[in-house]
Protein backbone atom coordinates (compact mmCIF):
# COMPACT_ATOMS: atom_id res chain seq x y z
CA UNK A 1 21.66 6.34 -26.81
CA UNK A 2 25.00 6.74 -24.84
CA UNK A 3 25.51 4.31 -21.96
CA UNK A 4 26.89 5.93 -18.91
CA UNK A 5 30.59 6.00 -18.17
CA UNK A 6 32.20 3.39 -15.61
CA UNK A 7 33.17 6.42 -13.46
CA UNK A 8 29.79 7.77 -14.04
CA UNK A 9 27.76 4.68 -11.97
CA UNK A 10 27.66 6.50 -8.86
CA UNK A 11 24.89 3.90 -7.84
CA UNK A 12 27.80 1.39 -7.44
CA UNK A 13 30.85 3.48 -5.65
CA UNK A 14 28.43 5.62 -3.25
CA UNK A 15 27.12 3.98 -0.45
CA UNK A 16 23.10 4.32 -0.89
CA UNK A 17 22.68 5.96 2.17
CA UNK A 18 25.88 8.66 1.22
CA UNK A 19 23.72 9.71 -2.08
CA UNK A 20 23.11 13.09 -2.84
CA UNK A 21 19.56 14.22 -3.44
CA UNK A 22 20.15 15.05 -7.44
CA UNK A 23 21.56 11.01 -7.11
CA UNK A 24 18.93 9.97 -5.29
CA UNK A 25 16.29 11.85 -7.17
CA UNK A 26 18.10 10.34 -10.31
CA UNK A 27 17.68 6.95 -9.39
CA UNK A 28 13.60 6.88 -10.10
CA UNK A 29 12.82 5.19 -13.33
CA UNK A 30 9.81 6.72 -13.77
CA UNK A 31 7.40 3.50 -13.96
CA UNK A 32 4.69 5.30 -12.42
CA UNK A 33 3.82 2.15 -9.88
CA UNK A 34 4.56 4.27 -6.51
CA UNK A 35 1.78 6.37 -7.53
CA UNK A 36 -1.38 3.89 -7.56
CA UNK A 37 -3.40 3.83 -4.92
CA UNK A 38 -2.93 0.58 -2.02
CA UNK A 39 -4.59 -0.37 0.39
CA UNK A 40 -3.06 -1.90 3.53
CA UNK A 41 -4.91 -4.58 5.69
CA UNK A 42 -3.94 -2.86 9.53
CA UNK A 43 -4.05 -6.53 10.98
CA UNK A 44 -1.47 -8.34 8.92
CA UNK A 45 -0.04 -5.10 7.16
CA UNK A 46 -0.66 -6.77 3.57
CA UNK A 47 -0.96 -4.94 0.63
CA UNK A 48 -3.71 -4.57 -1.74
CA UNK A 49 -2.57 -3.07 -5.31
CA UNK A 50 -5.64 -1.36 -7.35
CA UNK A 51 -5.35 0.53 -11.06
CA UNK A 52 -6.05 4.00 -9.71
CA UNK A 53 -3.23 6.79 -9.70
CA UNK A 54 -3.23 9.66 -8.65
CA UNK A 55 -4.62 12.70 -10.68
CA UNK A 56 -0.96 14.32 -10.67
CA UNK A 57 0.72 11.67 -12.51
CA UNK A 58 1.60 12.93 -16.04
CA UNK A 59 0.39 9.95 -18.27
CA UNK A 60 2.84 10.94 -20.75
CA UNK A 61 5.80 10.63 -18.51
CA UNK A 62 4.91 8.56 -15.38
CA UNK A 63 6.78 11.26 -13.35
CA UNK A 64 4.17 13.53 -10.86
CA UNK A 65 3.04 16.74 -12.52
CA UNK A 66 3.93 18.18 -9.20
CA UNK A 67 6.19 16.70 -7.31
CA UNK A 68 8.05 19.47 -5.67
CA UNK A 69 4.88 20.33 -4.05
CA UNK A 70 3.21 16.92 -3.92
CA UNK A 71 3.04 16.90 -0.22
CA UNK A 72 1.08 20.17 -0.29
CA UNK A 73 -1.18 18.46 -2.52
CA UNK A 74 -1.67 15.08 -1.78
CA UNK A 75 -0.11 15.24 1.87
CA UNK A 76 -0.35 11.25 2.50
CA UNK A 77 2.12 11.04 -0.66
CA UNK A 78 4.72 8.34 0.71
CA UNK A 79 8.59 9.70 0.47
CA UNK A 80 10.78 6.75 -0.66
CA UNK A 81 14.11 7.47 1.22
CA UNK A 82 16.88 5.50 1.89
CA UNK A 83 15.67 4.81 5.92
CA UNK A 84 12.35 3.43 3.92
CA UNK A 85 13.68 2.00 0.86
CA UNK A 86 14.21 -1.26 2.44
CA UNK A 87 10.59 -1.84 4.11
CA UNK A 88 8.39 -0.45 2.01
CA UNK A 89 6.85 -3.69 0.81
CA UNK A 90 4.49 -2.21 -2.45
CA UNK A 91 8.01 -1.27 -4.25
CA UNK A 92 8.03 -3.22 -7.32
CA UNK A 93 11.24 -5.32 -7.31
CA UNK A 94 12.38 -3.37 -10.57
CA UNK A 95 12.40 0.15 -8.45
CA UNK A 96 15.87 1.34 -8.70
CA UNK A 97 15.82 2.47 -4.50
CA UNK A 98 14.83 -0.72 -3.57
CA UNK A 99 17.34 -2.42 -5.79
CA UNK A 100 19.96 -0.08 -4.52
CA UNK A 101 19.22 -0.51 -1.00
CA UNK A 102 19.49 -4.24 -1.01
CA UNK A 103 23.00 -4.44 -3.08
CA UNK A 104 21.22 -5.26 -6.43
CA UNK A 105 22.11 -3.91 -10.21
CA UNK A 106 19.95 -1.80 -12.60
CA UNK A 107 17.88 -3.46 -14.93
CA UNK A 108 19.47 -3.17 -18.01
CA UNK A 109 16.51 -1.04 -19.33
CA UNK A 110 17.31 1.51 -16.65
CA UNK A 111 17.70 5.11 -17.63
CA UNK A 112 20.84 5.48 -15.86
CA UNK A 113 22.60 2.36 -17.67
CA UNK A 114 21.12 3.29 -21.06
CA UNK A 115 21.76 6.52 -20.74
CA UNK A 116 18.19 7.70 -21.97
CA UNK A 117 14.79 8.68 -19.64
CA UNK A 118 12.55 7.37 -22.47
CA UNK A 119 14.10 3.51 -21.71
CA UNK A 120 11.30 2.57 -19.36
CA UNK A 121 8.83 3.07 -21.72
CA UNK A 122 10.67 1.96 -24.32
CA UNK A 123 11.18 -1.32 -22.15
CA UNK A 124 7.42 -1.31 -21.70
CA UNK A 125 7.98 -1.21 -17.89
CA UNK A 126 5.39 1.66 -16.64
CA UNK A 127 1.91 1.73 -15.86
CA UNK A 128 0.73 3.02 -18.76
CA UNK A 129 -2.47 1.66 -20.28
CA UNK A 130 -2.99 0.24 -17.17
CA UNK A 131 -4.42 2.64 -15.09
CA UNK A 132 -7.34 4.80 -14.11
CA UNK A 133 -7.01 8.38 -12.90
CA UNK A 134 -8.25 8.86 -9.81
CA UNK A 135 -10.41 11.68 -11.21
CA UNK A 136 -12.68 9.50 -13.45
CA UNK A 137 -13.83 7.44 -10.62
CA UNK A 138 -15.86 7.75 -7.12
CA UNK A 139 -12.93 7.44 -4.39
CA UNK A 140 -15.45 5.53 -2.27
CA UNK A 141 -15.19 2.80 -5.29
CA UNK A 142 -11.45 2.21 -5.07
CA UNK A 143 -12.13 -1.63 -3.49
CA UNK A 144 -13.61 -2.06 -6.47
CA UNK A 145 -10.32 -1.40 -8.42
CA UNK A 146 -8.57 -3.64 -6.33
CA UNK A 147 -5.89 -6.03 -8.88
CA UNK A 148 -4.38 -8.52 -8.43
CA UNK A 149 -0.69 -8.79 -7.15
CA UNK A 150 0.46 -10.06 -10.75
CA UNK A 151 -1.62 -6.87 -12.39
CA UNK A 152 1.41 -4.88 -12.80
CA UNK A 153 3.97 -8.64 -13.56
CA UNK A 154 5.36 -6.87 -16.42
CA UNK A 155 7.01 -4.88 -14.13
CA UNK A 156 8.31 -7.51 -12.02
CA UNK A 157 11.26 -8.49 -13.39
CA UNK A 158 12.13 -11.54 -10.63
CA UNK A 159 15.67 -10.88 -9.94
CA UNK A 160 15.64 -11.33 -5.97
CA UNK A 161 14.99 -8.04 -4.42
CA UNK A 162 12.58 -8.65 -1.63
């Protein structure tokens, strides 16, 4: 595994909003967490985490099977951008935009610092073995996956990004 070149850590000499989309793009881990399913209480806007993904998450590699065209698929498929990367509360604190957009580091584990995509499983930092595709249960059920908010803690590395 190569670590990536000083000059290379575009994360830290581009302003986040200035990144280009293969930047931005590159910045995902790959944990897999964006893609279970939340609920949101409408009154006080909390958020409920449950062990459902979606059915287009590759379990193999945490990344969508097809995200080019996710939002012709799944068209309430949240964006992270760098307007949103800020506010959107269900981000775990390891996700790379949130970091980003609230002047934090990498994880050391991060693809980008070690230089290898594999690292966040490697780390043990993705959902897997955690979750239940969407397709093997009744959608009307997903309360009944409900977690709680420590479900996914190995992913919460507590570093300060909130």
């Amino acid at each position: 595994m190569t670590k990536i070149d000083k000059q290379d850590r575009f994360w830290e000499t581009t302003p986040f909003k200035e990144l280009n989309q293969q930047q931005w793009e590159s910045l995902c881990d790959g944990c897999g967490q964006c893609c279970a399913h939340k609920f949101q209480d409408d009154e006080t806007e909390e958020v409920f985490l449950t062990n459902i993904v979606c059915q287009y998450i590759d379990h193999q590699t945490c990344h969508c099977s097809v995200y080019k065209n996710r939002h012709h698929y799944v068209p309430d498929c949240i964006k992270i951008t760098p307007e949103n990367a800020k506010t959107l509360n269900w981000i775990p604190e390891t996700c790379a935009y949130r970091l980003i957009a609230n002047g934090k580091p990498l994880p050391e584990w991060h693809p980008l610092i070690v230089g290898d995509k594999a690292s966040t499983r490697q780390a043990n930092m993705t959902i897997l073995n955690k979750v239940i595709c969407e397709g093997d249960v009744e959608m009307d059920d997903l309360e009944d996956y409900l977690v709680e908010d420590d479900y996914f803690s190995h992913l919460l590395v507590k570093i300060g990004a909130k």
